[in-house]
N, C-alpha and C. Protein backbone atom coordinates (compact mmCIF):
# COMPACT_ATOMS: atom_id res chain seq x y z
N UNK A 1 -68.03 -32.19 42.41
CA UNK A 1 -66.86 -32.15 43.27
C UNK A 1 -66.77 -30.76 43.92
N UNK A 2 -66.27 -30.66 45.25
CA UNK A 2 -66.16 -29.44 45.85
C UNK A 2 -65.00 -28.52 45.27
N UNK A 3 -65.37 -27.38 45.57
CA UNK A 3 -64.21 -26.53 44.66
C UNK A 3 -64.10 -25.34 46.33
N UNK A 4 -62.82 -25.05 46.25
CA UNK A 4 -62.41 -24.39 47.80
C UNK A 4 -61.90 -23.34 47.22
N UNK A 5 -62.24 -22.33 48.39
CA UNK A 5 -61.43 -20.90 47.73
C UNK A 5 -60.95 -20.45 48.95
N UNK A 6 -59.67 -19.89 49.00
CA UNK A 6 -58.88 -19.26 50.22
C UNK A 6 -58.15 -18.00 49.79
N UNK A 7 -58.21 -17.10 50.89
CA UNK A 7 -57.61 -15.55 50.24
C UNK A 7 -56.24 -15.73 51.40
N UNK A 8 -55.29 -15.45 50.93
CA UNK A 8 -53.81 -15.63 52.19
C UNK A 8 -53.56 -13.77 52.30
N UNK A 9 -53.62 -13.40 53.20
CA UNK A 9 -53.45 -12.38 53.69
C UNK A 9 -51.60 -11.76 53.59
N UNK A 10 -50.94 -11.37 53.20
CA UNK A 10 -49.87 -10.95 53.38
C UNK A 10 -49.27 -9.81 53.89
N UNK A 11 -49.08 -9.51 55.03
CA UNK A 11 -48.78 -8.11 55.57
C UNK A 11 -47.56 -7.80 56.25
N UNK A 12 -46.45 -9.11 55.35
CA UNK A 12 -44.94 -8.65 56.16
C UNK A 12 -44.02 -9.15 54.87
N UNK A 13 -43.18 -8.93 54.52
CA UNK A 13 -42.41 -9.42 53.70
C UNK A 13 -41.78 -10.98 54.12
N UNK A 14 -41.23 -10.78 55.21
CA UNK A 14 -40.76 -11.85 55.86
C UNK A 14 -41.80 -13.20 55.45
N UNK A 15 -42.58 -13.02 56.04
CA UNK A 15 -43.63 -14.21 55.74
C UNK A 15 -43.87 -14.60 54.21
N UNK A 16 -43.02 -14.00 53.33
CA UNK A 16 -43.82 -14.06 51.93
C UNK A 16 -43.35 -15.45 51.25
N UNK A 17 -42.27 -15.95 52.04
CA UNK A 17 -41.20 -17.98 51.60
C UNK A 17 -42.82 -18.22 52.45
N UNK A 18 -43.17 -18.10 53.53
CA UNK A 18 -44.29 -18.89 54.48
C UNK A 18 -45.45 -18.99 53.49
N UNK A 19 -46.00 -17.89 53.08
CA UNK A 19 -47.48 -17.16 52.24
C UNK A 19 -47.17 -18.59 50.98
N UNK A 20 -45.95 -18.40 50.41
CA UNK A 20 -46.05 -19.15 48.94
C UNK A 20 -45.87 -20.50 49.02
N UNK A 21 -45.04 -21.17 50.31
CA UNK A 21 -45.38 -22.63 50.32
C UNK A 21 -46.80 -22.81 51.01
N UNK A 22 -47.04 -22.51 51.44
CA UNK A 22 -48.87 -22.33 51.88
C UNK A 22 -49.80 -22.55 50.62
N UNK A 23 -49.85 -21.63 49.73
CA UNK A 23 -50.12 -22.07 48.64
C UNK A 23 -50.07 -23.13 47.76
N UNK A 24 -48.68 -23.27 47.83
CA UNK A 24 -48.17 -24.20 47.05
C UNK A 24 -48.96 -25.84 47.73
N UNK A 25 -48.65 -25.81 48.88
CA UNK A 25 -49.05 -26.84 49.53
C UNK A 25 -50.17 -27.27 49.35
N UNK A 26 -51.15 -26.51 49.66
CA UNK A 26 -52.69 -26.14 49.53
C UNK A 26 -53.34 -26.51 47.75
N UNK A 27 -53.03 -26.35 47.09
CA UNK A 27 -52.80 -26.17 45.28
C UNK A 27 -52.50 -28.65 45.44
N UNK A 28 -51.36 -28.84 46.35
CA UNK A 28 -50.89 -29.69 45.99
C UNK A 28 -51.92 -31.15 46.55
N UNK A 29 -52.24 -30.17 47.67
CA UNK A 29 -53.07 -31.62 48.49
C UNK A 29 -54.77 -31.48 47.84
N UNK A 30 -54.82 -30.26 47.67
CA UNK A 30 -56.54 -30.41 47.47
C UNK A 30 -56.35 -30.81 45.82
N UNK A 31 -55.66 -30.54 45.36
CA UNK A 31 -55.88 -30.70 43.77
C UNK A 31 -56.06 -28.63 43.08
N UNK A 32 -55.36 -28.57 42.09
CA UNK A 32 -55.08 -26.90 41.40
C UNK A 32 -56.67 -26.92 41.08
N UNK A 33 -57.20 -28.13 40.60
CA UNK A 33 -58.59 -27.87 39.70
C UNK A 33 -59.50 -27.82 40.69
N UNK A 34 -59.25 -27.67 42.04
CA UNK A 34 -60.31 -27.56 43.10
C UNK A 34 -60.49 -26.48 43.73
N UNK A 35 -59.01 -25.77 43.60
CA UNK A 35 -59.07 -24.64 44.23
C UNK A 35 -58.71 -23.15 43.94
N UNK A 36 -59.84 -22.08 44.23
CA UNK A 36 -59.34 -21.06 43.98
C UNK A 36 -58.70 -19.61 44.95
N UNK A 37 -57.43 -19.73 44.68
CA UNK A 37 -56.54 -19.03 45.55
C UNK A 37 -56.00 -17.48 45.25
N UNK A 38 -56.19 -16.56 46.40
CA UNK A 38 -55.43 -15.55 45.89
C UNK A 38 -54.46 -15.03 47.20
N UNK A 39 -53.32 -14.11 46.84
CA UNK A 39 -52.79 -13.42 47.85
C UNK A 39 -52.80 -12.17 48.04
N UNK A 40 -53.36 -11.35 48.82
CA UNK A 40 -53.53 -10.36 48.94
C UNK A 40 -52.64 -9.59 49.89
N UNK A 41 -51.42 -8.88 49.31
CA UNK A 41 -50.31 -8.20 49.84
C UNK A 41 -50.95 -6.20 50.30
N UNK A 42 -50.68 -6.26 51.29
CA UNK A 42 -50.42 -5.19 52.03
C UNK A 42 -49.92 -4.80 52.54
N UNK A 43 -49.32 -3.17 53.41
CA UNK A 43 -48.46 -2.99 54.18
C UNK A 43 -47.20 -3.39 53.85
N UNK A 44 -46.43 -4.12 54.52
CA UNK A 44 -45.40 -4.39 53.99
C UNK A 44 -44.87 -5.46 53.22
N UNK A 45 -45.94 -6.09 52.83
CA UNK A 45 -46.35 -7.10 52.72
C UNK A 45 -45.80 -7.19 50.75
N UNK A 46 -46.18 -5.66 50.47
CA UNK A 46 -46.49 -5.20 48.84
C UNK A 46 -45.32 -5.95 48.53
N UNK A 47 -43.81 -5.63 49.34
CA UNK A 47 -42.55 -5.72 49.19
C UNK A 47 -42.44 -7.06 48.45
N UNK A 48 -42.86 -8.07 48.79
CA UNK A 48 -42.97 -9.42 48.30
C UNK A 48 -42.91 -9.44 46.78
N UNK A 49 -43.60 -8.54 46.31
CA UNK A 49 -44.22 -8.79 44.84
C UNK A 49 -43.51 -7.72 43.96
N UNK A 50 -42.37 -7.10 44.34
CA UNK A 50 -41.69 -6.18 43.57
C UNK A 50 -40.68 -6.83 42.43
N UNK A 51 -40.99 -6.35 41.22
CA UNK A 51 -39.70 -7.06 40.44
C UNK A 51 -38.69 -7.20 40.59
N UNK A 52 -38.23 -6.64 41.25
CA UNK A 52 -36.69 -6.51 42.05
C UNK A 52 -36.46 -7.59 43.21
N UNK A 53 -37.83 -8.25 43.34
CA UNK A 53 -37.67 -8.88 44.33
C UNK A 53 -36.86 -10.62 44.53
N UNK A 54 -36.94 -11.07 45.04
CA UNK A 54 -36.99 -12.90 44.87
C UNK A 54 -37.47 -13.69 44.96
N UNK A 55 -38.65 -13.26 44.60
CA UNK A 55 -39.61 -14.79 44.39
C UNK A 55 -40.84 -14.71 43.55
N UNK A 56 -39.89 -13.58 42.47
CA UNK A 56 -41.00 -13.58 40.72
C UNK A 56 -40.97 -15.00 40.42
N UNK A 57 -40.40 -15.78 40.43
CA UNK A 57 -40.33 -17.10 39.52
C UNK A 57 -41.54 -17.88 40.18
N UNK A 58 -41.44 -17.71 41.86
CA UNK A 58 -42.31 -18.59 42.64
C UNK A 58 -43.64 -18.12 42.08
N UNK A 59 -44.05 -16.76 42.16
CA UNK A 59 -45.07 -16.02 42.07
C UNK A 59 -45.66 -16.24 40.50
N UNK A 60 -44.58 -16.10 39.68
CA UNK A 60 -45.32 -16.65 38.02
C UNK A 60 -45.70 -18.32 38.12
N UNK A 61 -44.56 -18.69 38.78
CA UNK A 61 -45.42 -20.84 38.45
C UNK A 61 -46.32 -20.55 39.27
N UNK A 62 -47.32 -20.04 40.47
CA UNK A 62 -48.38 -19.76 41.21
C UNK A 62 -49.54 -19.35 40.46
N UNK A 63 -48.95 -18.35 39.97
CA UNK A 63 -49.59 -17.38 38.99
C UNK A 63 -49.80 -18.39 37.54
N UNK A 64 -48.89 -19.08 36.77
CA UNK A 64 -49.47 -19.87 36.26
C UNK A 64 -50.93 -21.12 36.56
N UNK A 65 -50.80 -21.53 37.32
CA UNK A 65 -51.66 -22.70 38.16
C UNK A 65 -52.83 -21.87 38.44
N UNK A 66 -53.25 -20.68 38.06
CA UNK A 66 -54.45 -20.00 38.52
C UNK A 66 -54.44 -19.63 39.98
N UNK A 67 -53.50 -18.76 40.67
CA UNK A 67 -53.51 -18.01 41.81
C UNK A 67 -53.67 -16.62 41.23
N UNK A 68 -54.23 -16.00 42.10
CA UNK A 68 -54.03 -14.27 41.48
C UNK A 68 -53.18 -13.81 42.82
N UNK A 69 -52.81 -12.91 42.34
CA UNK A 69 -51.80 -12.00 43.18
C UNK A 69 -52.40 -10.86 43.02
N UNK A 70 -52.99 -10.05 44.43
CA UNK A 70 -52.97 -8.33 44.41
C UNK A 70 -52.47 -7.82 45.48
N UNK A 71 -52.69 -6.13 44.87
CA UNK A 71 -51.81 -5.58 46.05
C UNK A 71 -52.61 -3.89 46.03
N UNK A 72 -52.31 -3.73 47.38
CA UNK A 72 -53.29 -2.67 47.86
C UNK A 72 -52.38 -1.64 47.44
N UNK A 73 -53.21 -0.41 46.44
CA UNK A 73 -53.12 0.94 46.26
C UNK A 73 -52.42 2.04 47.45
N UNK A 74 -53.01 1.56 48.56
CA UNK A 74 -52.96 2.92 49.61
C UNK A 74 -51.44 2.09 50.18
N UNK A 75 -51.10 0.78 50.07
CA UNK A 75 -50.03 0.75 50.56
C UNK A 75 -48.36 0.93 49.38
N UNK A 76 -49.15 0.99 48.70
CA UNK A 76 -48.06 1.53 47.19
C UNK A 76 -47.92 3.04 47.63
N UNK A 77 -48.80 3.61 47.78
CA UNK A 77 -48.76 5.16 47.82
C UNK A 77 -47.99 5.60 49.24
N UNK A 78 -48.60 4.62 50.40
CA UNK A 78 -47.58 5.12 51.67
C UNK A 78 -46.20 5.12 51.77
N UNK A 79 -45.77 3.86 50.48
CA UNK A 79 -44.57 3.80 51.15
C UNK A 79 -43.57 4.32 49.50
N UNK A 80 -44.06 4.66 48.96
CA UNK A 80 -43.69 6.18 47.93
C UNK A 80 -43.47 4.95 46.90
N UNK A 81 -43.84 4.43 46.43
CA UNK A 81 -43.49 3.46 45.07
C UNK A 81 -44.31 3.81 43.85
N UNK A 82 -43.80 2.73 43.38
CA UNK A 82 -44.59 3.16 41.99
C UNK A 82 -45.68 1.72 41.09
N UNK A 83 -46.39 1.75 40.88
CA UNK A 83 -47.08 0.03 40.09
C UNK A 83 -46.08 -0.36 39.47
N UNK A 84 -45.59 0.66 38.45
CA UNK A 84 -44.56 -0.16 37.90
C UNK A 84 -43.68 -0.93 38.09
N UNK A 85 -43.46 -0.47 39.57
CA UNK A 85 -42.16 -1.50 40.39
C UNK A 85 -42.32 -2.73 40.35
N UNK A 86 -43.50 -3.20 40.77
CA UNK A 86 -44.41 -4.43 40.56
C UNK A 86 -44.28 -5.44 39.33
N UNK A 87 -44.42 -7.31 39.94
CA UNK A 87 -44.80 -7.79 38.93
C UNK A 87 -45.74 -7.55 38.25
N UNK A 88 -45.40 -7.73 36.63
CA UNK A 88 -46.94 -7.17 36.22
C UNK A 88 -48.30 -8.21 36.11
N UNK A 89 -47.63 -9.39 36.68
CA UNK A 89 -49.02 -10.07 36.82
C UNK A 89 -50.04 -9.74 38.13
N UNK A 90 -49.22 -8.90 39.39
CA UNK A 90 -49.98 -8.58 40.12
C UNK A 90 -51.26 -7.08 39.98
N UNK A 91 -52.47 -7.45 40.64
CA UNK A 91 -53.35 -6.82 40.47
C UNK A 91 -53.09 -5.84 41.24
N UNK A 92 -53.71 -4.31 41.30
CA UNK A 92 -53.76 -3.81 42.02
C UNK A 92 -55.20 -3.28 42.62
N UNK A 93 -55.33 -2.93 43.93
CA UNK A 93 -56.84 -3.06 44.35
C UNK A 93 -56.66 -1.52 45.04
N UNK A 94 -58.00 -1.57 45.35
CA UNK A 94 -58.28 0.12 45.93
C UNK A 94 -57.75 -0.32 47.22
N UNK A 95 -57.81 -1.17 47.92
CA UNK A 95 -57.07 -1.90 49.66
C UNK A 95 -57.08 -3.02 49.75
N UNK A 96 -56.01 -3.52 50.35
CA UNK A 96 -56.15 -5.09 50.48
C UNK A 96 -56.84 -5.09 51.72
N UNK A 97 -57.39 -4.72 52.83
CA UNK A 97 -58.09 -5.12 53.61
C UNK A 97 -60.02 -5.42 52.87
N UNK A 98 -60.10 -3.97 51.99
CA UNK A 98 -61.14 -3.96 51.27
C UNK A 98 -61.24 -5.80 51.09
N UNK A 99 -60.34 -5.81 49.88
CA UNK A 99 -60.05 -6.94 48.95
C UNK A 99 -60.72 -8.43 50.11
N UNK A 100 -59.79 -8.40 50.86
CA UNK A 100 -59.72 -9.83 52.38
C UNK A 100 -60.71 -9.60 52.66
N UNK A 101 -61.71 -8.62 53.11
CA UNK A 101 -63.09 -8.70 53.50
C UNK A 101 -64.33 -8.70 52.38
N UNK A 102 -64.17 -8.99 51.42
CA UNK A 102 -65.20 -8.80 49.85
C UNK A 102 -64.93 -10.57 50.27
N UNK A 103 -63.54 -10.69 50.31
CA UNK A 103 -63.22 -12.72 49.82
C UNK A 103 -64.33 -13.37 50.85
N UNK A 104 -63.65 -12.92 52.61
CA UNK A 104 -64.82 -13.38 53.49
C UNK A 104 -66.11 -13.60 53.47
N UNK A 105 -66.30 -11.99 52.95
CA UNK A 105 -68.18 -12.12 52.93
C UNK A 105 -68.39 -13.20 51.75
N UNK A 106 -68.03 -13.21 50.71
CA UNK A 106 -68.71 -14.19 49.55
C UNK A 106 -67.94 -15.65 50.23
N UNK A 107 -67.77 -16.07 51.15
CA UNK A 107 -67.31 -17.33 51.40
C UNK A 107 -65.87 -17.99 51.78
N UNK A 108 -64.95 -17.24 51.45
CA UNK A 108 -63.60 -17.51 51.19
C UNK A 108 -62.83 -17.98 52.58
N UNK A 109 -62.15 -19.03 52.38
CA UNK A 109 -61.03 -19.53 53.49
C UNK A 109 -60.26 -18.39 53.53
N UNK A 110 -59.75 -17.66 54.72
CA UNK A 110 -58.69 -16.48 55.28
C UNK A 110 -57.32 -17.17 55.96
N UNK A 111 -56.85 -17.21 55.26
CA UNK A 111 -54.92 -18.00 55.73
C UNK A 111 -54.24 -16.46 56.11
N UNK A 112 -53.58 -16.92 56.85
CA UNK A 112 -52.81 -15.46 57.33
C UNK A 112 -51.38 -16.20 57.84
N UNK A 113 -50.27 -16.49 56.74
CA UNK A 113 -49.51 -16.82 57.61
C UNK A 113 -48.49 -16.48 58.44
């Protein structure tokens, strides 16, 4: 059976209700056991994934179902935060552009919503 992998790009907060039913959707029609999904938050994007935020709950049942969540280093540091702020299920990467272009080259579907 085919197994699909898609990286969703996140680079606004706003978009982050758009980014997680995307997922969700995606998870629902292909089947969870088919597909492997991650979101890769940047820019302002990080904002999404802060504990403080609203949509830890969405992000852990995601995060349960085998999505990974990361988030770019250089945009933690621009905008003066801290990891800790962060869910701690999210990863953190040396860049999420790095990250979105490693997914491409090895194959990966690019959602940007």
């Amino acid at each position: 059976m085919k197994r699909y992998r898609a990286v969703f790009h996140l680079t606004e907060t706003e978009r982050a209700n758009l980014a997680l039913n995307n997922v969700r959707n995606l998870l629902a029609e292909l089947g969870e056991d088919q597909v492997e999904a991650e979101v890769v938050a940047n820019s302002d994007g990080v904002k999404a994934l802060l504990k403080t935020g609203p949509y830890g709950d969405r992000v852990d049942e995601l995060a349960a179902r085998g999505v990974r969540f990361v988030i770019c280093s250089k945009s933690i540091k621009a905008m003066k935060l801290d990891e800790g702020e962060f869910l701690d299920l999210a990863e953190v990467v040396p860049t999420g552009t790095g990250e979105v272009v490693k997914k491409q080259a090895d194959g990966w579907a690019y959602v940007r919503p």
